[in-house]
C-alpha atoms as a PDB file:
ATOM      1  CA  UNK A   1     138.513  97.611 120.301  1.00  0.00           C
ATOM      2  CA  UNK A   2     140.847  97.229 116.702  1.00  0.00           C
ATOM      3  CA  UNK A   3     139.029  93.989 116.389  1.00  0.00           C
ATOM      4  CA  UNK A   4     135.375  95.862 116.613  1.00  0.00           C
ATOM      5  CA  UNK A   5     136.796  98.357 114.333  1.00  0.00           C
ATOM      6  CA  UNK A   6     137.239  95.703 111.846  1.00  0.00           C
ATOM      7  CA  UNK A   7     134.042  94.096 111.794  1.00  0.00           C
ATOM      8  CA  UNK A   8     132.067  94.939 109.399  1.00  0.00           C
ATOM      9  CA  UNK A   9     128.022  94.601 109.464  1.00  0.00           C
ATOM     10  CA  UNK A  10     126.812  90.992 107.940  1.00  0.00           C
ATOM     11  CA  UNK A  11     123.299  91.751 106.623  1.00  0.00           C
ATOM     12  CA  UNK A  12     123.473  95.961 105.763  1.00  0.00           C
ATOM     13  CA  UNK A  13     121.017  97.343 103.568  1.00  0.00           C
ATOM     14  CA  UNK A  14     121.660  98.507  99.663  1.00  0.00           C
ATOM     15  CA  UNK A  15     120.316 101.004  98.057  1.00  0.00           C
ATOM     16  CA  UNK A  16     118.062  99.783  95.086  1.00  0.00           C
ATOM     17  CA  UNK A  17     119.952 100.487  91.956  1.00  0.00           C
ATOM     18  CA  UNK A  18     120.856  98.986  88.494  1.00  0.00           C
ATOM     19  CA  UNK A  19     123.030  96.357  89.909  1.00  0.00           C
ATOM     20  CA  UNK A  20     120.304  95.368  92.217  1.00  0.00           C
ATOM     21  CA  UNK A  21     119.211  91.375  91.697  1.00  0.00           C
ATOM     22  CA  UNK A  22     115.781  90.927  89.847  1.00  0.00           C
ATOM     23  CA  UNK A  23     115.968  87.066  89.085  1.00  0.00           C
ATOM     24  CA  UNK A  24     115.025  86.141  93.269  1.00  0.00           C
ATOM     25  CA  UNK A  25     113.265  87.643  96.316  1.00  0.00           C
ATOM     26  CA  UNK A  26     114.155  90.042  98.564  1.00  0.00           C
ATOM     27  CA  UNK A  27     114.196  91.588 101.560  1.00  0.00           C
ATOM     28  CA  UNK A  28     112.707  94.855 100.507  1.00  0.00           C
ATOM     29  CA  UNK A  29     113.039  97.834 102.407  1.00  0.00           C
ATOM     30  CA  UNK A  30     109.968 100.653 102.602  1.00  0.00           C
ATOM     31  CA  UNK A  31     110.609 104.043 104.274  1.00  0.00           C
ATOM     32  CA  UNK A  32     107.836 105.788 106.146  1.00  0.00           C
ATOM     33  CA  UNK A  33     105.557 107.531 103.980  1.00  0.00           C
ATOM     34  CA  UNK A  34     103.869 110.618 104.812  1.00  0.00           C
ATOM     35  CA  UNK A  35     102.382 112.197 101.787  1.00  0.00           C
ATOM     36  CA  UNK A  36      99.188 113.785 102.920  1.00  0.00           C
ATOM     37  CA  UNK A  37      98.091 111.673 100.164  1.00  0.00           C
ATOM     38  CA  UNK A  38      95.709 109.180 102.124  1.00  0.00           C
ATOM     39  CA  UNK A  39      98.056 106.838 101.713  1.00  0.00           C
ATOM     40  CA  UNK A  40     100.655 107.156 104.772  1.00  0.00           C
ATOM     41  CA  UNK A  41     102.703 104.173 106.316  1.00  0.00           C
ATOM     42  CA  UNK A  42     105.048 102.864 108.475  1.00  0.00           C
ATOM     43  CA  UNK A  43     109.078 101.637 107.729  1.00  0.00           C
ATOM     44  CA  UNK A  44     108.164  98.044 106.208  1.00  0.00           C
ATOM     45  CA  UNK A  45     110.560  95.064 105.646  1.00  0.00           C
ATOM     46  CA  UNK A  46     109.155  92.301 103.943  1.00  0.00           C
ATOM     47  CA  UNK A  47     110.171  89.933 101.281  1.00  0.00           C
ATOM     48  CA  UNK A  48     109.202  90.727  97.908  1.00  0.00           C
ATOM     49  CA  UNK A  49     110.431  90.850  93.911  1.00  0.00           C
ATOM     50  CA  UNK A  50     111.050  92.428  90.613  1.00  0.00           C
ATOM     51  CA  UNK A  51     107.434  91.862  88.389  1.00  0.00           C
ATOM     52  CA  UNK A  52     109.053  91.792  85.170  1.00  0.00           C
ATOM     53  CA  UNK A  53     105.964  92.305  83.418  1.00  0.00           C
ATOM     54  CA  UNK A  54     104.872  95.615  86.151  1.00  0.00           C
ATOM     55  CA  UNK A  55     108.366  96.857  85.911  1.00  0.00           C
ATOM     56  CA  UNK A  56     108.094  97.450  89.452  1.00  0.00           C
ATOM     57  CA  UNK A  57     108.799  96.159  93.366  1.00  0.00           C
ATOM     58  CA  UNK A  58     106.172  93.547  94.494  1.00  0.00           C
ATOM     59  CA  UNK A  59     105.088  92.003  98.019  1.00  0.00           C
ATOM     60  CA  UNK A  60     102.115  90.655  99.723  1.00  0.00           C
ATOM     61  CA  UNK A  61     101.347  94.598 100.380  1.00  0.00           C
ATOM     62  CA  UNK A  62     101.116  95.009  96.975  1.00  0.00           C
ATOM     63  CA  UNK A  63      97.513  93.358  96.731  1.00  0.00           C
ATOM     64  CA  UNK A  64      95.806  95.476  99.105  1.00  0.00           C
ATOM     65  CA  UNK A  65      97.481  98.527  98.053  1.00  0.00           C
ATOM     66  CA  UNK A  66      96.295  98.365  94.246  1.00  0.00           C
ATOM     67  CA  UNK A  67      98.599  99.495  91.754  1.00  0.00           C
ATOM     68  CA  UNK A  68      98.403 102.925  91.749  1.00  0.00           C
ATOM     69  CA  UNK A  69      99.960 102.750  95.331  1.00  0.00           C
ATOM     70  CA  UNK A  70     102.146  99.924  94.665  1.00  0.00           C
ATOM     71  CA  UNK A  71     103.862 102.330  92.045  1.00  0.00           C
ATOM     72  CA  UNK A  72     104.327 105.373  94.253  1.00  0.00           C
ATOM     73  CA  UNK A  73     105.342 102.987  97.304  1.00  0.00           C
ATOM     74  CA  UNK A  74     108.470 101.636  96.064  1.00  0.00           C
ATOM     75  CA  UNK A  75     110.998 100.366  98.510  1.00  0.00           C
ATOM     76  CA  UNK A  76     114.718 101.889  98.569  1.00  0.00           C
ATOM     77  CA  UNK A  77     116.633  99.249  99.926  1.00  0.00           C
ATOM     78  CA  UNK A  78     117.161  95.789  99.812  1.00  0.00           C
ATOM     79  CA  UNK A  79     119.133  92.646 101.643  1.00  0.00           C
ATOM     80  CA  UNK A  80     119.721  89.509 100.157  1.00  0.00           C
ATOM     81  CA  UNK A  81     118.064  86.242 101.558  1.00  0.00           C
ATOM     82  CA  UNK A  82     120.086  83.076 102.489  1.00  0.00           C
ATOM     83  CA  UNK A  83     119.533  80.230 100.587  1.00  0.00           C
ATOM     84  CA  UNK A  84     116.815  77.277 101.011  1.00  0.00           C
ATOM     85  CA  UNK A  85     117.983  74.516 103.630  1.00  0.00           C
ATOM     86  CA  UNK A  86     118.887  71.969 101.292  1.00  0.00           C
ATOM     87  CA  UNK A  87     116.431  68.860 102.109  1.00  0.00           C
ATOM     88  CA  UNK A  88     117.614  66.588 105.133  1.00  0.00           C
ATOM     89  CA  UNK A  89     119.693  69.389 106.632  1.00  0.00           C
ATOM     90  CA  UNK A  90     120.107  68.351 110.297  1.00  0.00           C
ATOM     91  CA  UNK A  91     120.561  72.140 111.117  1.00  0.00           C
ATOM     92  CA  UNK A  92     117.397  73.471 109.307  1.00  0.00           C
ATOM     93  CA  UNK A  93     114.940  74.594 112.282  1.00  0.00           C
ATOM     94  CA  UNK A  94     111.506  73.120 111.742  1.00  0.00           C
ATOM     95  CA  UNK A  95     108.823  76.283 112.104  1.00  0.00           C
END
C-alpha cells in the first residue's frame, strides 16, 4: 500500500494554459458540450495543435465543425505524445 501511495499517474491531463506547448501535437482534451446551441457533443480526445495563424486549438474535427464552432469548442486539457519510433526500431509495433 506505501508503494501505491507513491505512484504517481504517468499520462494525467493539464489544464491548457500559458505554459502549454504550441510548437507539436497534442492530445487534446474536449469536455461535453451542452449548449442548447445546436451544437452539443460528447468528451473527445484526439490529437490536434496550436494554428498559429487561427490563434486557436485545431483537429480533424475542426473541418467539419467550421470555424465558428471550432472557436467556441476549445479543448481544456491536454497530454503530451511520445516521440516518433526512430527508424529501424526493433520495438516499434507495425499497425
Amino acid at each position: 500500500e506505501l508503494l501505491i501511495a507513491e505512484c504517481k499517474e504517468l499520462n494525467h491531463w493539464l489544464p491548457i494554459d500559458k505554459k502549454t506547448p504550441k510548437e507539436k501535437n497534442l492530445l487534446l482534451f474536449y469536455p461535453k458540450r451542452e449548449n442548447g446551441d445546436n451544437f452539443d457533443m460528447p468528451p473527445i480526445k484526439i490529437v490536434g495543435y496550436w494554428s498559429f495563424h487561427r490563434a486557436i486549438w485545431v483537429c480533424d474535427c475542426s473541418e467539419i465543425w467550421g470555424e465558428e464552432i471550432t472557436r467556441l469548442a476549445q479543448p481544456t486539457h491536454y497530454q503530451e505524445l511520445p516521440d516518433d519510433p526512430e527508424p529501424g526500431d526493433k520495438n516499434a509495433r507495425n499497425t
